[in-house]
PDB file of N, CA and C in Angstrom:
ATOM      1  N   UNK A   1     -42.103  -9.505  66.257  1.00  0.00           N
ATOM      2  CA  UNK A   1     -41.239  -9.229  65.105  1.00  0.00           C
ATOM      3  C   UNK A   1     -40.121  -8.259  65.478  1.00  0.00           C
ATOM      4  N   UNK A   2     -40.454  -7.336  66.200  1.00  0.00           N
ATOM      5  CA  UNK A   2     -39.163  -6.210  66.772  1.00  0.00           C
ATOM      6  C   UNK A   2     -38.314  -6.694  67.347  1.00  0.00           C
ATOM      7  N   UNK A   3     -38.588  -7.319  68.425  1.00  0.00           N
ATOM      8  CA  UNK A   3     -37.566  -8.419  68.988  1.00  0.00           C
ATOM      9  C   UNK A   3     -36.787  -9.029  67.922  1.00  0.00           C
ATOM     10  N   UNK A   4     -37.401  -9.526  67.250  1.00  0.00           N
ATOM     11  CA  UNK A   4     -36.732 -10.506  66.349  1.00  0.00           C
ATOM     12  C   UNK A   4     -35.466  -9.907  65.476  1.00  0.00           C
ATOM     13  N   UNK A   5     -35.809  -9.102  64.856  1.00  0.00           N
ATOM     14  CA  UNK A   5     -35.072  -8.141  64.335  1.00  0.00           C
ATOM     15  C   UNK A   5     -34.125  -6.957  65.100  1.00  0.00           C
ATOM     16  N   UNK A   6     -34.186  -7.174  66.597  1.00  0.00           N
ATOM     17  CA  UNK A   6     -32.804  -6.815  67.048  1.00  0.00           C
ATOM     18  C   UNK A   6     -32.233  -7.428  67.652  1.00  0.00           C
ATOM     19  N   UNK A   7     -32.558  -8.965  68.072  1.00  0.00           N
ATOM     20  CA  UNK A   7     -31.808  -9.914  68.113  1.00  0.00           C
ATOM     21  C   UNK A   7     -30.541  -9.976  67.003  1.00  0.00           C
ATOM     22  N   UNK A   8     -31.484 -10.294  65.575  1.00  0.00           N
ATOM     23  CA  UNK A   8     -30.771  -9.739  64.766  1.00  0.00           C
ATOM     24  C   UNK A   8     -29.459  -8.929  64.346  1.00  0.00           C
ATOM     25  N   UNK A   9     -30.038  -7.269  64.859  1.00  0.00           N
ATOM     26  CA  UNK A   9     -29.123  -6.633  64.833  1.00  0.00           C
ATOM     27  C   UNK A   9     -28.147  -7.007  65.850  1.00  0.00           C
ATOM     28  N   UNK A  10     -28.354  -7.573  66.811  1.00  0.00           N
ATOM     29  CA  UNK A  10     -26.818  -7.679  67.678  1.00  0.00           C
ATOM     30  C   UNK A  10     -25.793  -8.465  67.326  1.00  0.00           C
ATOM     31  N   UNK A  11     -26.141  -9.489  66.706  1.00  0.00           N
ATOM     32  CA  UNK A  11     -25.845 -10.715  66.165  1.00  0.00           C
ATOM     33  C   UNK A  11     -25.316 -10.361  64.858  1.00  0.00           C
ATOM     34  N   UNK A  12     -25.532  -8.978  64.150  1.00  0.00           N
ATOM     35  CA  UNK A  12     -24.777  -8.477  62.853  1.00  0.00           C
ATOM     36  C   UNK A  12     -23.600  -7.993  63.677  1.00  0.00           C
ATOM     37  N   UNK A  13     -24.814  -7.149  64.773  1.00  0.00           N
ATOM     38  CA  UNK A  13     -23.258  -6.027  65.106  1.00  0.00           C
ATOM     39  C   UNK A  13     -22.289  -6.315  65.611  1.00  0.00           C
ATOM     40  N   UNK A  14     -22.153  -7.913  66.236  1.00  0.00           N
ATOM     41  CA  UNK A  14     -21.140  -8.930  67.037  1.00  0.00           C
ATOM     42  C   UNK A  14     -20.048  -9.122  65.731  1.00  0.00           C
ATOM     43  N   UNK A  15     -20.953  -9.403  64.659  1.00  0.00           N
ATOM     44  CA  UNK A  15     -19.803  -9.600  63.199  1.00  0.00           C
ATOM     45  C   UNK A  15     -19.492  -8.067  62.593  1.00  0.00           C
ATOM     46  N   UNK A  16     -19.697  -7.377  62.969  1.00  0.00           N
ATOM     47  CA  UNK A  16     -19.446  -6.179  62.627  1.00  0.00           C
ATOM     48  C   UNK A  16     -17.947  -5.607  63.316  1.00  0.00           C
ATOM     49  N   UNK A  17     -18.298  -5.312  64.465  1.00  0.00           N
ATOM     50  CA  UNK A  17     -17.258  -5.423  65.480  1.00  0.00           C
ATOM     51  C   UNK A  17     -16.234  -6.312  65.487  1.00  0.00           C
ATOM     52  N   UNK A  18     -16.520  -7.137  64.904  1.00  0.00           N
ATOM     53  CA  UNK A  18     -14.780  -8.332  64.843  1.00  0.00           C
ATOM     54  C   UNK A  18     -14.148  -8.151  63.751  1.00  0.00           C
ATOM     55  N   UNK A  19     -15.126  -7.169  62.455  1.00  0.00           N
ATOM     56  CA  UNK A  19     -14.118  -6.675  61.201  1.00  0.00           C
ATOM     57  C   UNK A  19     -13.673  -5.403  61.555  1.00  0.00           C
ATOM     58  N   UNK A  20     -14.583  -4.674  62.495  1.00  0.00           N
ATOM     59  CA  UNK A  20     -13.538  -3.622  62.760  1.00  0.00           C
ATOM     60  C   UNK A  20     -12.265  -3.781  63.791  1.00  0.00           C
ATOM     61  N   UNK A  21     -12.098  -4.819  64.881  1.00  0.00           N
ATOM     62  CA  UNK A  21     -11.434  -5.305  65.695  1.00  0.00           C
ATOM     63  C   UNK A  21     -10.405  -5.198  64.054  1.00  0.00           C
ATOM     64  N   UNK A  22     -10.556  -6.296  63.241  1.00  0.00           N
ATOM     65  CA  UNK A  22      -9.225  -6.582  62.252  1.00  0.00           C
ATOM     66  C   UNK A  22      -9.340  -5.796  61.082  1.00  0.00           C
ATOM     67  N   UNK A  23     -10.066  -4.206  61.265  1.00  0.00           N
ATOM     68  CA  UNK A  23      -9.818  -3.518  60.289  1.00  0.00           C
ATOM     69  C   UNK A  23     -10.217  -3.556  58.795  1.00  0.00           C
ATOM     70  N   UNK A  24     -11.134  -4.288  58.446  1.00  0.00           N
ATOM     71  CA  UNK A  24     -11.927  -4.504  57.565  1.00  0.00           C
ATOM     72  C   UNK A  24     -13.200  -3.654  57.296  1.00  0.00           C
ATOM     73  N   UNK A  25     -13.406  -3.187  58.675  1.00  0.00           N
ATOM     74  CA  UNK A  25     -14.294  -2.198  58.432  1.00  0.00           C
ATOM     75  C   UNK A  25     -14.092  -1.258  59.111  1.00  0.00           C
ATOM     76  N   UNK A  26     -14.753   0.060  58.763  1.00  0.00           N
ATOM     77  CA  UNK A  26     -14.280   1.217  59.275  1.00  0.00           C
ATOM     78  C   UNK A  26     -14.503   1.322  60.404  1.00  0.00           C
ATOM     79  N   UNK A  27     -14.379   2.192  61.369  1.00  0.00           N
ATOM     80  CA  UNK A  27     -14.392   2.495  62.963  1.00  0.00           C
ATOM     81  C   UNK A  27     -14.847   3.591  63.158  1.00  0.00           C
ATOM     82  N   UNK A  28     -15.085   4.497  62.347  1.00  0.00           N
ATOM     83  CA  UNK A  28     -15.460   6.080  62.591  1.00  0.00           C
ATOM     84  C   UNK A  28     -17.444   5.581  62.621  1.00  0.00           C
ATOM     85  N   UNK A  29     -18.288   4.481  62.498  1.00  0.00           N
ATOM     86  CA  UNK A  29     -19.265   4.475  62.592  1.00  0.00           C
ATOM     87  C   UNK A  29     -19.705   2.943  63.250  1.00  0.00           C
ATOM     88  N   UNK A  30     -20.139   3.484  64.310  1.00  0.00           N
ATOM     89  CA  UNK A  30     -20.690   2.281  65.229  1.00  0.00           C
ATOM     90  C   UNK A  30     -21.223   1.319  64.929  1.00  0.00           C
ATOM     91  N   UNK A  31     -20.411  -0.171  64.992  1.00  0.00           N
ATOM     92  CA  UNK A  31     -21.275  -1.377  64.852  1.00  0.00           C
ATOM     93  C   UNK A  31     -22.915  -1.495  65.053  1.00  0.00           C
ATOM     94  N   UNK A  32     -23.381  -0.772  65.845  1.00  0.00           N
ATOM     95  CA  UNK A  32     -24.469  -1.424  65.882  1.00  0.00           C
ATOM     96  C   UNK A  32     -25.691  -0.372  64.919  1.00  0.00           C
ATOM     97  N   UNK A  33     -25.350   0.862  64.595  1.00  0.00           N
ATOM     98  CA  UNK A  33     -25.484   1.683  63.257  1.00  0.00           C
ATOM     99  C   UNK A  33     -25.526   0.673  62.101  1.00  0.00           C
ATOM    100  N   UNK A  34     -23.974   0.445  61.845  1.00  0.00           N
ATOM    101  CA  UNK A  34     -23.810  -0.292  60.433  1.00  0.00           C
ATOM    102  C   UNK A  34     -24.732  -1.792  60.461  1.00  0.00           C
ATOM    103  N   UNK A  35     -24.910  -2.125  61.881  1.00  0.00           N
ATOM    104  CA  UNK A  35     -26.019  -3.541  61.460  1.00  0.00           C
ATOM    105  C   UNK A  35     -27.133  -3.029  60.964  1.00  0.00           C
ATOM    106  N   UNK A  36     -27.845  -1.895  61.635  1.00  0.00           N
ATOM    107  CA  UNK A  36     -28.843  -1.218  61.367  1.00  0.00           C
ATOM    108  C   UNK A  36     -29.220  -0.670  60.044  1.00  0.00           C
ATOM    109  N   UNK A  37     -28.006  -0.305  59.486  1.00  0.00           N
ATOM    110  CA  UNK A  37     -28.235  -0.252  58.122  1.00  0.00           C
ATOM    111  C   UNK A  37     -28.075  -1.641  56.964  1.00  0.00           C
ATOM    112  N   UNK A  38     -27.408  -2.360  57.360  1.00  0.00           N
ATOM    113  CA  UNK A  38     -27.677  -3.154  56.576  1.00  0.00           C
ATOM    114  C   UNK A  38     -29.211  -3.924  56.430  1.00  0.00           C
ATOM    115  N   UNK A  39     -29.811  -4.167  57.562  1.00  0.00           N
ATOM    116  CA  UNK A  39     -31.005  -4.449  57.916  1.00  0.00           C
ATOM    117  C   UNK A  39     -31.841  -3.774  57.168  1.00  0.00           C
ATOM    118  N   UNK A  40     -31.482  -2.185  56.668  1.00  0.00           N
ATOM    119  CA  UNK A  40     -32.380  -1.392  56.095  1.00  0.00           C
ATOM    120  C   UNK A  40     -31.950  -1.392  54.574  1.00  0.00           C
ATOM    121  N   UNK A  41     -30.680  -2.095  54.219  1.00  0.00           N
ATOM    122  CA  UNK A  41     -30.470  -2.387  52.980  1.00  0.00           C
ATOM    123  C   UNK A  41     -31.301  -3.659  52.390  1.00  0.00           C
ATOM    124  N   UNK A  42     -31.004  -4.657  53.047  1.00  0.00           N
ATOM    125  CA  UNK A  42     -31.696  -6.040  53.175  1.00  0.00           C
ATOM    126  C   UNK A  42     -33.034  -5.686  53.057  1.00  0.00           C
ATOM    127  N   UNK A  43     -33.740  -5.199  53.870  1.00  0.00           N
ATOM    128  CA  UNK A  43     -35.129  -5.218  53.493  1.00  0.00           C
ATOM    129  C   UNK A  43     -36.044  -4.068  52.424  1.00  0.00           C
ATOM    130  N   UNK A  44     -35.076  -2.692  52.704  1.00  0.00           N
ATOM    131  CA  UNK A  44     -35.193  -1.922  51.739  1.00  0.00           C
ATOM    132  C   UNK A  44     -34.873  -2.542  49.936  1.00  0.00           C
ATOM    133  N   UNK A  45     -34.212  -2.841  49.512  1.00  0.00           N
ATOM    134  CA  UNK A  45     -34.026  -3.531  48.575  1.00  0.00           C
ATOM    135  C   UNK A  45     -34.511  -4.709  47.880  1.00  0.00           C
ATOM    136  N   UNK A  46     -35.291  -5.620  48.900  1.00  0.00           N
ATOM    137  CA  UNK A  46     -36.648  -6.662  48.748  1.00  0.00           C
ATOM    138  C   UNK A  46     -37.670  -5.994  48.322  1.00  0.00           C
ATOM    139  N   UNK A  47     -38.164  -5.064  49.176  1.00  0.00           N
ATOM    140  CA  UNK A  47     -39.557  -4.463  49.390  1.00  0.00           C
ATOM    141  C   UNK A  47     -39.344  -3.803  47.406  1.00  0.00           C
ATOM    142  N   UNK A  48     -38.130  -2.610  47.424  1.00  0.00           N
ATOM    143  CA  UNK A  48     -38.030  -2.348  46.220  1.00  0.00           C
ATOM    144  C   UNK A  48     -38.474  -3.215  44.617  1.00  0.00           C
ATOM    145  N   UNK A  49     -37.721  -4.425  45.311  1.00  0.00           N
ATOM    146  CA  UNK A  49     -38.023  -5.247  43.977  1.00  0.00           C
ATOM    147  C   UNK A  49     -39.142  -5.795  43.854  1.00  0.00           C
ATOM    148  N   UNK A  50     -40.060  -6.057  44.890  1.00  0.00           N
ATOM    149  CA  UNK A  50     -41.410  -6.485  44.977  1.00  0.00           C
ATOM    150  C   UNK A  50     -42.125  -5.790  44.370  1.00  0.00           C
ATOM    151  N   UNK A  51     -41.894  -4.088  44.073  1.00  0.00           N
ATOM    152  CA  UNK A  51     -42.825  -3.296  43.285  1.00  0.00           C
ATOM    153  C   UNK A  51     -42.272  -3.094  42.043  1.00  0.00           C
ATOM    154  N   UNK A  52     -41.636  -3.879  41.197  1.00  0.00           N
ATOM    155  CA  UNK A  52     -40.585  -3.338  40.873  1.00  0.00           C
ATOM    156  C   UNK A  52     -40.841  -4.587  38.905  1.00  0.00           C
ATOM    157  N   UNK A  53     -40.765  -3.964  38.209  1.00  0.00           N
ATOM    158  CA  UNK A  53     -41.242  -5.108  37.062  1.00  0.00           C
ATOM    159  C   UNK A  53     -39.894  -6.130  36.610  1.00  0.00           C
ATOM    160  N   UNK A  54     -39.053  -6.149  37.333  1.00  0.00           N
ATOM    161  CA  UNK A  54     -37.822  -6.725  37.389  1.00  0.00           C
ATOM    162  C   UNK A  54     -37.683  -8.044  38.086  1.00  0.00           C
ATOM    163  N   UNK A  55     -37.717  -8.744  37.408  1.00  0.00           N
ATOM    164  CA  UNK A  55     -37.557 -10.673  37.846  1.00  0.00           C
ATOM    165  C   UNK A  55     -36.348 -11.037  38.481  1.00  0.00           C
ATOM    166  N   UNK A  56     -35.028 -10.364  38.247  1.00  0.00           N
ATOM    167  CA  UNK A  56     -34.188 -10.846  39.215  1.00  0.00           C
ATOM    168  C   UNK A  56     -33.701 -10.388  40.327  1.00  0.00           C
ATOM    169  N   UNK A  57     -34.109 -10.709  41.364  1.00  0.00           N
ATOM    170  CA  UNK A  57     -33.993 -10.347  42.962  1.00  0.00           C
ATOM    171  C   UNK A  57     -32.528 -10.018  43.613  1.00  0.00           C
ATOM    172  N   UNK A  58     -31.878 -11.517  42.855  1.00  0.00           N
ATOM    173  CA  UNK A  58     -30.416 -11.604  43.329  1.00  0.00           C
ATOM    174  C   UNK A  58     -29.616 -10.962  42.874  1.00  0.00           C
ATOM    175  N   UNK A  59     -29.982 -10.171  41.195  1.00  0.00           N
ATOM    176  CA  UNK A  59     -28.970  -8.802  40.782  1.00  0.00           C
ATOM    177  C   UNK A  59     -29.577  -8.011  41.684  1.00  0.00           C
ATOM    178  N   UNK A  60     -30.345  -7.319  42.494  1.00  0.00           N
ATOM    179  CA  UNK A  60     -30.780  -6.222  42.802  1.00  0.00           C
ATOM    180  C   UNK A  60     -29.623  -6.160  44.552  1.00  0.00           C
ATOM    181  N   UNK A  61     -30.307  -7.828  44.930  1.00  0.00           N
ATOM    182  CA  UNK A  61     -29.570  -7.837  46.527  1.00  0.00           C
ATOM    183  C   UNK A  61     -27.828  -7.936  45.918  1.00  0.00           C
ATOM    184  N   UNK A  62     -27.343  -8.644  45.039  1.00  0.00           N
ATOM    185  CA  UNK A  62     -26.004  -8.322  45.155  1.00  0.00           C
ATOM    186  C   UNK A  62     -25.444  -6.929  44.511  1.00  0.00           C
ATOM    187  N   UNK A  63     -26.122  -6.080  43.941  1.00  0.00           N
ATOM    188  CA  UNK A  63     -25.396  -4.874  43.757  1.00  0.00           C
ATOM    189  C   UNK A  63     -25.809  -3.810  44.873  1.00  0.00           C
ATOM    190  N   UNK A  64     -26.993  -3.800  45.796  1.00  0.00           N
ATOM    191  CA  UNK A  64     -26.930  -3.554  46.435  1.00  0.00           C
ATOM    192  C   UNK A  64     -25.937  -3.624  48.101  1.00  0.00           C
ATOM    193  N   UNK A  65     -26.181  -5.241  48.031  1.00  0.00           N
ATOM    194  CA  UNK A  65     -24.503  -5.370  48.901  1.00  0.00           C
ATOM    195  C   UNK A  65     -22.945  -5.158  48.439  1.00  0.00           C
ATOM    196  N   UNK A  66     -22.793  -4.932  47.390  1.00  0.00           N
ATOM    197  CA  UNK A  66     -21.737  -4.148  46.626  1.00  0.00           C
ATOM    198  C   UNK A  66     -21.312  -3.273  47.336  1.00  0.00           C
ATOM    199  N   UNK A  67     -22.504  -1.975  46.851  1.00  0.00           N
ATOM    200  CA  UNK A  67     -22.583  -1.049  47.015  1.00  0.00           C
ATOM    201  C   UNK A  67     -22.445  -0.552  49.012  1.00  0.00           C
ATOM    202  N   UNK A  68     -23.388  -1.198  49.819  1.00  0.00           N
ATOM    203  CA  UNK A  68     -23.238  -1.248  51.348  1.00  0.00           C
ATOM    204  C   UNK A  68     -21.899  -1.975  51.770  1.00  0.00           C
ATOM    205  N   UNK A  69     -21.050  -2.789  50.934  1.00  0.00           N
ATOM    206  CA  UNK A  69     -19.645  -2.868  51.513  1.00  0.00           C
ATOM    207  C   UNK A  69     -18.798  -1.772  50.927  1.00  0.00           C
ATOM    208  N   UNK A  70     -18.967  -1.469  50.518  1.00  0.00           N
ATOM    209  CA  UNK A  70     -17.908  -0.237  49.479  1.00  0.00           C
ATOM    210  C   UNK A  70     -18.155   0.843  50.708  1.00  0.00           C
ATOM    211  N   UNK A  71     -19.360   1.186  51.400  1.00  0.00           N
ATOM    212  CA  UNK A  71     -19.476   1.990  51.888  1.00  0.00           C
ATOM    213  C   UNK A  71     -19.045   1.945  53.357  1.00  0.00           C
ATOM    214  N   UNK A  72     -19.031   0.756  53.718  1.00  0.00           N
ATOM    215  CA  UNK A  72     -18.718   0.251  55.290  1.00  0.00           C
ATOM    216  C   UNK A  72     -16.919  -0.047  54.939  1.00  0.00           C
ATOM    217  N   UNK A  73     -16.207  -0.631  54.125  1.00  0.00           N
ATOM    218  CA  UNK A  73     -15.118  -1.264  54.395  1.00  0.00           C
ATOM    219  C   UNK A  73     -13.993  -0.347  54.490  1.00  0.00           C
ATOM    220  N   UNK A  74     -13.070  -0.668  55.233  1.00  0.00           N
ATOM    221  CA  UNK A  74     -11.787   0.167  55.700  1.00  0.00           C
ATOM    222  C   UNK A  74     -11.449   0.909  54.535  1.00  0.00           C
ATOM    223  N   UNK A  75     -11.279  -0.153  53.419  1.00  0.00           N
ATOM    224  CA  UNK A  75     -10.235   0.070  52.212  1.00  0.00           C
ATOM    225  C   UNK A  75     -11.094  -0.192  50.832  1.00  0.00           C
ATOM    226  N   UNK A  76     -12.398   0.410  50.499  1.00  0.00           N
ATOM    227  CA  UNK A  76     -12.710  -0.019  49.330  1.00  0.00           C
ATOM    228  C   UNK A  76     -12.436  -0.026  48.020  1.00  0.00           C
ATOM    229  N   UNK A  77     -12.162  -1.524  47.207  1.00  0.00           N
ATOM    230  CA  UNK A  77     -11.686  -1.505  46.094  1.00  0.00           C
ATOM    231  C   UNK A  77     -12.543  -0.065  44.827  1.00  0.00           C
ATOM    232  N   UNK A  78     -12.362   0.437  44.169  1.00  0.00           N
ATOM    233  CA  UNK A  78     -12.963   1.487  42.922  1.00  0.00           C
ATOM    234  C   UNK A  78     -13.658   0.193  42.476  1.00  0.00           C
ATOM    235  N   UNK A  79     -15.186   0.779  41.619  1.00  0.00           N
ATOM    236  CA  UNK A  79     -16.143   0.214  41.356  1.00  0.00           C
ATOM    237  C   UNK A  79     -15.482   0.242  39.498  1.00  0.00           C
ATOM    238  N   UNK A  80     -15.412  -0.652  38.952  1.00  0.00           N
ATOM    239  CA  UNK A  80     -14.843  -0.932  37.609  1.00  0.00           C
ATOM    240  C   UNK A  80     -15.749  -0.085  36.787  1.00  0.00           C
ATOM    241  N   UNK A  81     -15.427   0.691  35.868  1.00  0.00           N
ATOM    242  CA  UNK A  81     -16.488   1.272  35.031  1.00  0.00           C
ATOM    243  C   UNK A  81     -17.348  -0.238  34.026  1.00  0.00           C
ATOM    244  N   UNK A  82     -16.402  -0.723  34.516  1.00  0.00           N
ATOM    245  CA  UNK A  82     -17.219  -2.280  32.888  1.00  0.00           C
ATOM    246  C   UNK A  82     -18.610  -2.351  34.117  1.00  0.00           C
ATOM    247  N   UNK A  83     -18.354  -2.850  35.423  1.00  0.00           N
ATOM    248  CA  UNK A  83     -19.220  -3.353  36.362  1.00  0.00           C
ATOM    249  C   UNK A  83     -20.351  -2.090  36.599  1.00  0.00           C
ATOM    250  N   UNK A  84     -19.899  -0.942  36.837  1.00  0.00           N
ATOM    251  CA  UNK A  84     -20.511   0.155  37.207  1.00  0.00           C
ATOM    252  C   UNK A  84     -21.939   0.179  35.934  1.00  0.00           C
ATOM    253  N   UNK A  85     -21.363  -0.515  34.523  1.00  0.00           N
ATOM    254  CA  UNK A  85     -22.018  -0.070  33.520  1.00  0.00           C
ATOM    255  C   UNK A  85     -23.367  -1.210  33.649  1.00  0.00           C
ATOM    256  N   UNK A  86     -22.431  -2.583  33.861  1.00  0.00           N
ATOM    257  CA  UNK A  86     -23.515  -3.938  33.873  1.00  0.00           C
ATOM    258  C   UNK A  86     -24.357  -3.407  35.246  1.00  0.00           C
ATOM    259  N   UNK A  87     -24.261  -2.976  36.065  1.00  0.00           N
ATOM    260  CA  UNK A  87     -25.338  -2.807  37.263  1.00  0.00           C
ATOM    261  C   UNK A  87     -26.330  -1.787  36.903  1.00  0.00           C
ATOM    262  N   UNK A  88     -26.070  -1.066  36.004  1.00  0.00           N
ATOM    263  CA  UNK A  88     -26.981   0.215  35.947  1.00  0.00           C
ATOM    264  C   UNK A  88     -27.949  -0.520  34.604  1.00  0.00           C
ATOM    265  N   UNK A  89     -27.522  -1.045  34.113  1.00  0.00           N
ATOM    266  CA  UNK A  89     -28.312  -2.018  32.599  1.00  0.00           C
ATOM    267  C   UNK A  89     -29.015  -2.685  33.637  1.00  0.00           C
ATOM    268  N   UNK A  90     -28.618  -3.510  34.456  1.00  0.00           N
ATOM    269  CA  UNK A  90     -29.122  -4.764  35.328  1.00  0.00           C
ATOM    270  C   UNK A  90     -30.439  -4.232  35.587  1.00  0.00           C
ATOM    271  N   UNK A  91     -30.550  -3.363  36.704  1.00  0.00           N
ATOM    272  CA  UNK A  91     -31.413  -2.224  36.963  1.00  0.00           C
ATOM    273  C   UNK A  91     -32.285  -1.453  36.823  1.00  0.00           C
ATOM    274  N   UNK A  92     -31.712  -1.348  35.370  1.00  0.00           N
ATOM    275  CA  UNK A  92     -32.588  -0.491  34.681  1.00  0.00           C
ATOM    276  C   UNK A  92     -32.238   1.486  35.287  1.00  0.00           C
ATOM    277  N   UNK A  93     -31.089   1.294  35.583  1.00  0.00           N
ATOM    278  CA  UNK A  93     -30.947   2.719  36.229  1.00  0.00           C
ATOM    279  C   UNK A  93     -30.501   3.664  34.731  1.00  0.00           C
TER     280      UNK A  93
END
């Protein structure tokens, strides 16, 4: 399974590295970091909802990847207060 999962990561951090090559993503933190965290978003955020009394998986993984591009991208767009409001209802935050 370890293997597997840094196969993985290289294979993020190969796409990682070609948005920072064209500036899409930031450069002050190492491709193969930011695969690493996404990996820990991705599975951190499953595991979450598995304990979690909340039926929809795919609000949880897409505001979570929201949130992990906002944090990785060169130039992130502001989070809309309308959206900011529907994710935290979604949630239950």
């Amino acid at each position: 399974l370890t293997s597997v999962l840094q196969e993985g990561r290289k294979q993020i951090a190969t796409i990682i590295e070609r948005g920072q090559d064209i500036r899409e993503i930031r450069r002050d933190i190492s491709a193969a970091e930011i695969a690493r965290c996404l990996q820990q978003v991705a599975f951190g955020t499953n595991f979450i909802w598995s304990v979690s009394n909340s039926p929809d998986l795919t609000a949880w993984q897409a505001r979570s990847m929201d949130l992990f591009w906002r944090g990785i991208a060169a130039q992130p767009e502001p989070i809309s207060p309308r959206a900011s409001k529907k994710g935290a209802t979604r949630h239950g935050s």
